[in-house]
N, C-alpha and C. Protein backbone atom coordinates (compact mmCIF):
# COMPACT_ATOMS: atom_id res chain seq x y z
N UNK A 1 -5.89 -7.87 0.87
CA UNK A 1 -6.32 -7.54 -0.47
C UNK A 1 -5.17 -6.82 -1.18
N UNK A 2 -5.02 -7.56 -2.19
CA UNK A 2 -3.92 -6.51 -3.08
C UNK A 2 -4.37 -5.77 -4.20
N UNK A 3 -3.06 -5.13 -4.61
CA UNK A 3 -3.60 -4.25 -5.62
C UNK A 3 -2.36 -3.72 -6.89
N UNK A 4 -2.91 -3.47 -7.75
CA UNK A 4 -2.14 -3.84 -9.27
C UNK A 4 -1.47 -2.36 -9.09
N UNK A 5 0.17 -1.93 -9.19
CA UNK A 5 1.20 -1.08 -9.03
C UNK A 5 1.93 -0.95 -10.45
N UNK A 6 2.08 0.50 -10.57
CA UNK A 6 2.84 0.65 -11.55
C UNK A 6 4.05 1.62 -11.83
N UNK A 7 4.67 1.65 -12.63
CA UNK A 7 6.35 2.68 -12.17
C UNK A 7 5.67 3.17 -12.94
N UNK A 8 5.95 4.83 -13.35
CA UNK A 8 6.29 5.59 -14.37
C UNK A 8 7.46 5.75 -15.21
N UNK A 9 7.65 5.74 -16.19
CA UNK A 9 9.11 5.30 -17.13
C UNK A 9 9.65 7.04 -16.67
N UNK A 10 8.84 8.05 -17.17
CA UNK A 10 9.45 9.11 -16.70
C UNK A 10 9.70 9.62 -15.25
N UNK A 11 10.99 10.19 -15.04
CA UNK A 11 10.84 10.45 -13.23
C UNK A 11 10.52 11.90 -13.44
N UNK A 12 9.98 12.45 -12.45
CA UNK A 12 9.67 13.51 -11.70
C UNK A 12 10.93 14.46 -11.57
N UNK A 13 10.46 15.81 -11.47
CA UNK A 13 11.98 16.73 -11.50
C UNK A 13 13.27 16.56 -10.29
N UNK A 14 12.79 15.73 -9.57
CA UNK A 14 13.53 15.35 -8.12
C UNK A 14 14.35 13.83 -9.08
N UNK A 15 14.24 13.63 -9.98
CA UNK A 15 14.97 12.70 -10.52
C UNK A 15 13.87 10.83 -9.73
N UNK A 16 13.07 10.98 -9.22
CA UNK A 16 12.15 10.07 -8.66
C UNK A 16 11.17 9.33 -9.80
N UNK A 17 11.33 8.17 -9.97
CA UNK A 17 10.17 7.64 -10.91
C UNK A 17 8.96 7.13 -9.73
N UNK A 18 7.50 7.62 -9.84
CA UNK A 18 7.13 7.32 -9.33
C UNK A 18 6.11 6.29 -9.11
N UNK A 19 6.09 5.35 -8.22
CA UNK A 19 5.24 4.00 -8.60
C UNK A 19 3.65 4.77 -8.15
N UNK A 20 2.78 4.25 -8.27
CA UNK A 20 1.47 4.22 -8.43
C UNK A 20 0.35 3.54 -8.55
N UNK A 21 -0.26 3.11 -7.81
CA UNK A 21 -1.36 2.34 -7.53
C UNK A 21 -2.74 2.18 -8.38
N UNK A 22 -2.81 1.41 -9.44
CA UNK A 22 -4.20 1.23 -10.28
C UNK A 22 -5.53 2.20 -9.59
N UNK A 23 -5.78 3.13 -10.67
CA UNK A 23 -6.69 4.48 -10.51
C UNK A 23 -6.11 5.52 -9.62
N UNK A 24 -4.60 5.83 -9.30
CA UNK A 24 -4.84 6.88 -8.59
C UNK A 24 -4.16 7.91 -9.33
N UNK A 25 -5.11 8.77 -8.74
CA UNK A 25 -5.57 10.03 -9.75
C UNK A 25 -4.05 11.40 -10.18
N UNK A 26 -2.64 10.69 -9.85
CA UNK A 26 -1.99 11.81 -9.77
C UNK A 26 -1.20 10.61 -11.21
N UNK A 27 -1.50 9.77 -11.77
CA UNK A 27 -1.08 9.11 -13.07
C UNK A 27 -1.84 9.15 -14.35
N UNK A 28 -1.25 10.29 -15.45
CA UNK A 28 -2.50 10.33 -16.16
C UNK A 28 -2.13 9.26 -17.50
N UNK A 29 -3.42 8.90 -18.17
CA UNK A 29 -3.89 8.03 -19.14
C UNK A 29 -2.65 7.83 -20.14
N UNK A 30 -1.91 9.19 -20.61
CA UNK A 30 -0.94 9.28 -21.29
C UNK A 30 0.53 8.70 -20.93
N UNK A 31 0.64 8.80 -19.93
CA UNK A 31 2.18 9.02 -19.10
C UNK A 31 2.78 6.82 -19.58
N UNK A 32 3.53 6.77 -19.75
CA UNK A 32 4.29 5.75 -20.26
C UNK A 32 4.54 5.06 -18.90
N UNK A 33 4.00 3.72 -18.61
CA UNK A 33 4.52 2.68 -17.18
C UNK A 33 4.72 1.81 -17.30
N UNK A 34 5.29 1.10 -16.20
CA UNK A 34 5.80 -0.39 -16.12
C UNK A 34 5.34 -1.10 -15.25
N UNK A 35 4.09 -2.04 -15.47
CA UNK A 35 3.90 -2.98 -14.92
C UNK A 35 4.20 -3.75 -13.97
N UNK A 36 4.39 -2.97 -12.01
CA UNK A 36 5.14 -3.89 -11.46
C UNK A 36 4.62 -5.85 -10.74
N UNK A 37 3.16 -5.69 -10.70
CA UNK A 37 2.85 -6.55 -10.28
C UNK A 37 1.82 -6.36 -9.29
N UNK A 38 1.17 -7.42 -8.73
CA UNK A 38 0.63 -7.11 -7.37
C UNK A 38 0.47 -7.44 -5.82
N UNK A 39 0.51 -6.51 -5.29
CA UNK A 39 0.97 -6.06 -3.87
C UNK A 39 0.41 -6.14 -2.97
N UNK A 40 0.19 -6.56 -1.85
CA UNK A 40 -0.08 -6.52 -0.33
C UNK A 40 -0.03 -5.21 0.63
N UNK A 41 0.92 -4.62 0.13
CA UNK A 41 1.75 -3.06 0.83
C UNK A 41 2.59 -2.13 0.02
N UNK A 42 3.04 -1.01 0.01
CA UNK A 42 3.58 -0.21 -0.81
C UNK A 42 5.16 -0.82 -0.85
N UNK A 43 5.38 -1.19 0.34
CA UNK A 43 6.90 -1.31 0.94
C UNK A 43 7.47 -2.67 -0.24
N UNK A 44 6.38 -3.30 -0.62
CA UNK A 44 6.56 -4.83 -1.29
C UNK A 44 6.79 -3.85 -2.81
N UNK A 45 5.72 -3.20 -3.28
CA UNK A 45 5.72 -2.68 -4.60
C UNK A 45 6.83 -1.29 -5.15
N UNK A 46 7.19 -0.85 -3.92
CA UNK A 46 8.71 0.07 -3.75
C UNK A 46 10.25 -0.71 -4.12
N UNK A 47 9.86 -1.99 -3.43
CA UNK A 47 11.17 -3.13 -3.71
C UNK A 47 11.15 -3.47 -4.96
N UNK A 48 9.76 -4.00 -6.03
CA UNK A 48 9.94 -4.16 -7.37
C UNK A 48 9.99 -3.17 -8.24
N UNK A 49 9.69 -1.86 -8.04
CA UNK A 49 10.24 -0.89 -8.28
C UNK A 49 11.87 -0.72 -8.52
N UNK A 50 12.53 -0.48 -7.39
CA UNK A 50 14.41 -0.43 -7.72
C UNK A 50 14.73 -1.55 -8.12
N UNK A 51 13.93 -2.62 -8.56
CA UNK A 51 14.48 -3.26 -10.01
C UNK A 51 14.45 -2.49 -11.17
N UNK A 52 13.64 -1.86 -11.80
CA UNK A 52 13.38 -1.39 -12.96
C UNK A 52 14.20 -0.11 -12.73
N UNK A 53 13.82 0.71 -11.57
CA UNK A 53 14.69 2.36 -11.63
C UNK A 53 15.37 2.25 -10.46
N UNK A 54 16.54 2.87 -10.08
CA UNK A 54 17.46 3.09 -9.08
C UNK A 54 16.68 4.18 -7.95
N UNK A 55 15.99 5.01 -8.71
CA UNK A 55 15.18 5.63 -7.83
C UNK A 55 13.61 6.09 -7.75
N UNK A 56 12.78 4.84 -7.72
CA UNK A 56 11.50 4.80 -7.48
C UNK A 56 11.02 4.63 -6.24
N UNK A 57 9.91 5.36 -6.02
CA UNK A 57 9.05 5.56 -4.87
C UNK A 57 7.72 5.72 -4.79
N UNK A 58 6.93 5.61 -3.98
CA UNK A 58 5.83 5.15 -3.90
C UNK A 58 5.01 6.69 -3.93
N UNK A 59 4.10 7.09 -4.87
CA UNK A 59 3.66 8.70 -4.70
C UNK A 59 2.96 9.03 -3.05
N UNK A 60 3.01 9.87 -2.67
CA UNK A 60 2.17 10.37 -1.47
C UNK A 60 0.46 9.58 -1.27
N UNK A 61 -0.03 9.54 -2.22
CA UNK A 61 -1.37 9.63 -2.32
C UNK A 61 -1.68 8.23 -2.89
N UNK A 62 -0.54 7.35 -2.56
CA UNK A 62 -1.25 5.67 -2.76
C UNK A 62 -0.62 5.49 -1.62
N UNK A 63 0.28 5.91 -1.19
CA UNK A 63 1.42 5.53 0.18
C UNK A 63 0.16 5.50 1.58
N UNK A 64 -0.75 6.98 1.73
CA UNK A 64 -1.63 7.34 2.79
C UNK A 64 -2.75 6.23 2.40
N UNK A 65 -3.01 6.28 1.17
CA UNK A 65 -4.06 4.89 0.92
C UNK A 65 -4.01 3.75 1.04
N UNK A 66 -2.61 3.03 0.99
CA UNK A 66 -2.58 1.53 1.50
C UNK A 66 -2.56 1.34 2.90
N UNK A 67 -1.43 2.71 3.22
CA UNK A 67 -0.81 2.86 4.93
C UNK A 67 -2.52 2.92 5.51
N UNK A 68 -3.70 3.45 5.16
CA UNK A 68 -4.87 3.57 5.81
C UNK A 68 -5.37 2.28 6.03
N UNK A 69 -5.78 2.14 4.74
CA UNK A 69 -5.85 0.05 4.65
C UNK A 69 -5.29 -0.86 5.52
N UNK A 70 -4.14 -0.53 5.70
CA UNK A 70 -3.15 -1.49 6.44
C UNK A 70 -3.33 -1.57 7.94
N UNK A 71 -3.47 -0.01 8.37
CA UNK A 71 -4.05 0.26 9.39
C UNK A 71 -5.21 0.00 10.17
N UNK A 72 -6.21 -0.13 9.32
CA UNK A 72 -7.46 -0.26 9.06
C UNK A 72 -7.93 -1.75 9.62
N UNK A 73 -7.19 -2.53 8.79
CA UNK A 73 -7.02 -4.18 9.17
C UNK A 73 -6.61 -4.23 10.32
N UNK A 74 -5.57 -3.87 10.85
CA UNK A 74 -5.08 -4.18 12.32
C UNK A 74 -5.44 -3.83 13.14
N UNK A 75 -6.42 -2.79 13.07
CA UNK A 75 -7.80 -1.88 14.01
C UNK A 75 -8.30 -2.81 13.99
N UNK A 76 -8.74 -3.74 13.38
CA UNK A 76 -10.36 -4.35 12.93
C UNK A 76 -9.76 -5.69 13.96
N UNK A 77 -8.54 -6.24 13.80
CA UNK A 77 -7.93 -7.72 13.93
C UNK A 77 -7.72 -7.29 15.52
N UNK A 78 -7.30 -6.49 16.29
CA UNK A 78 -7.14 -6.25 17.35
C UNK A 78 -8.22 -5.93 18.44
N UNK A 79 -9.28 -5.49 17.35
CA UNK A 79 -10.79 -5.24 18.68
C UNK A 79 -11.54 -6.64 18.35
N UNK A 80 -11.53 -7.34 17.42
CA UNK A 80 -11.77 -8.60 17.62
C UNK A 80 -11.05 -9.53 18.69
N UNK A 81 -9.90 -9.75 18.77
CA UNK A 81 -8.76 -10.19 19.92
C UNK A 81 -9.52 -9.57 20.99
N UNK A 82 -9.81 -8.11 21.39
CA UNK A 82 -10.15 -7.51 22.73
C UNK A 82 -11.64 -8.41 22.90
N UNK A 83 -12.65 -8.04 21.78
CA UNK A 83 -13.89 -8.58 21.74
C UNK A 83 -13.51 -9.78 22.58
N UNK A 84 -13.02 -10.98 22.15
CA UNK A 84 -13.06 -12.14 22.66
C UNK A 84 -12.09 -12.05 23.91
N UNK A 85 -11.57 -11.32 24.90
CA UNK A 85 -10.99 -11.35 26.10
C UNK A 85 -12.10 -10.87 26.87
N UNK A 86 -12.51 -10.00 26.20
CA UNK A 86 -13.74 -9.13 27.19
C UNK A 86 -15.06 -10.57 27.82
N UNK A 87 -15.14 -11.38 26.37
CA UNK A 87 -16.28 -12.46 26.41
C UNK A 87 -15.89 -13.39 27.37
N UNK A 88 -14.43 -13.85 27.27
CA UNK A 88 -13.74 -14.58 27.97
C UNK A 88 -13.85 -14.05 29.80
N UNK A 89 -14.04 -13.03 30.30
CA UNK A 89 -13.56 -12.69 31.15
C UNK A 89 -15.61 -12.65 31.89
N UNK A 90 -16.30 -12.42 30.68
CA UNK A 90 -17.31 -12.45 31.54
C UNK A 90 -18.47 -13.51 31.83
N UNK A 91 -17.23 -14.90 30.86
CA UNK A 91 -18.20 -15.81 31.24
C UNK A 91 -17.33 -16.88 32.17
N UNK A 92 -16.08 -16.46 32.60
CA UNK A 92 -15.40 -16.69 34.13
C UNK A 92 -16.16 -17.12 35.05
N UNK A 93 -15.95 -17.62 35.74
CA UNK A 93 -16.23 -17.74 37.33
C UNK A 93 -15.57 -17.21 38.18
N UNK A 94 -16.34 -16.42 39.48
CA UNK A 94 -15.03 -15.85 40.36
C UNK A 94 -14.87 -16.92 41.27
C-alpha cells in the first residue's frame, strides 16, 4: 500500500527540508510543499526528495510509521510461510 509524500519548501533550523507523509501531524495546513509522489517506503520518497532539495529527509514520525507497516507485512508474510510448513509437516507420513 502506498502513500502520497510531500517535501516542505522551507527546511528546518538543521538546514533539513523535511518530507512528510499525507496527514502527519508535525506538517501544518500553512507550511508551503512539494508534491513528491507516491511511495511504497520512505527510502523510495527520501530519493525523490534530493531531487527537489540537496538536503531532504524523511521526519521521525512518518519514518516509525511506514518502518511499522513495513514491518508489519513481513511479520504477517513470514507466519504464513511458517503456517504452511507446520501444515506440511503434519500431514507427512513417518
Amino acid at each position: 500500500m502506498n502513500s502520497k509524500f510531500y517535501v516542505a519548501v522551507r527546511p528546518h533550523t538543521n538546514g533539513q527540508h523535511g518530507i512528510h507523509k499525507e496527514g502527519c501531524p508535525f506538517i501544518s495546513r500553512n507550511e508551503k510543499v512539494v508534491y513528491l509522489g507516491r511511495f511504497d517506503s520512505v527510502k523510495e520518497a527520501e530519493k525523490e526528495g534530493l531531487i527537489h532539495f540537496d538536503s531532504a529527509k524523511c521526519c521521525a514520525f512518518c519514518s516509525k510509521d511506514m518502518m511499522n507497516r513495513e514491518n508489519h507485512d513481513k511479520l504477517y508474510h513470514l507466519t504464513n510461510i511458517l503456517t504452511e510448513v507446520q501444515e506440511a509437516f503434519l500431514c507427512c507420513p513417518n
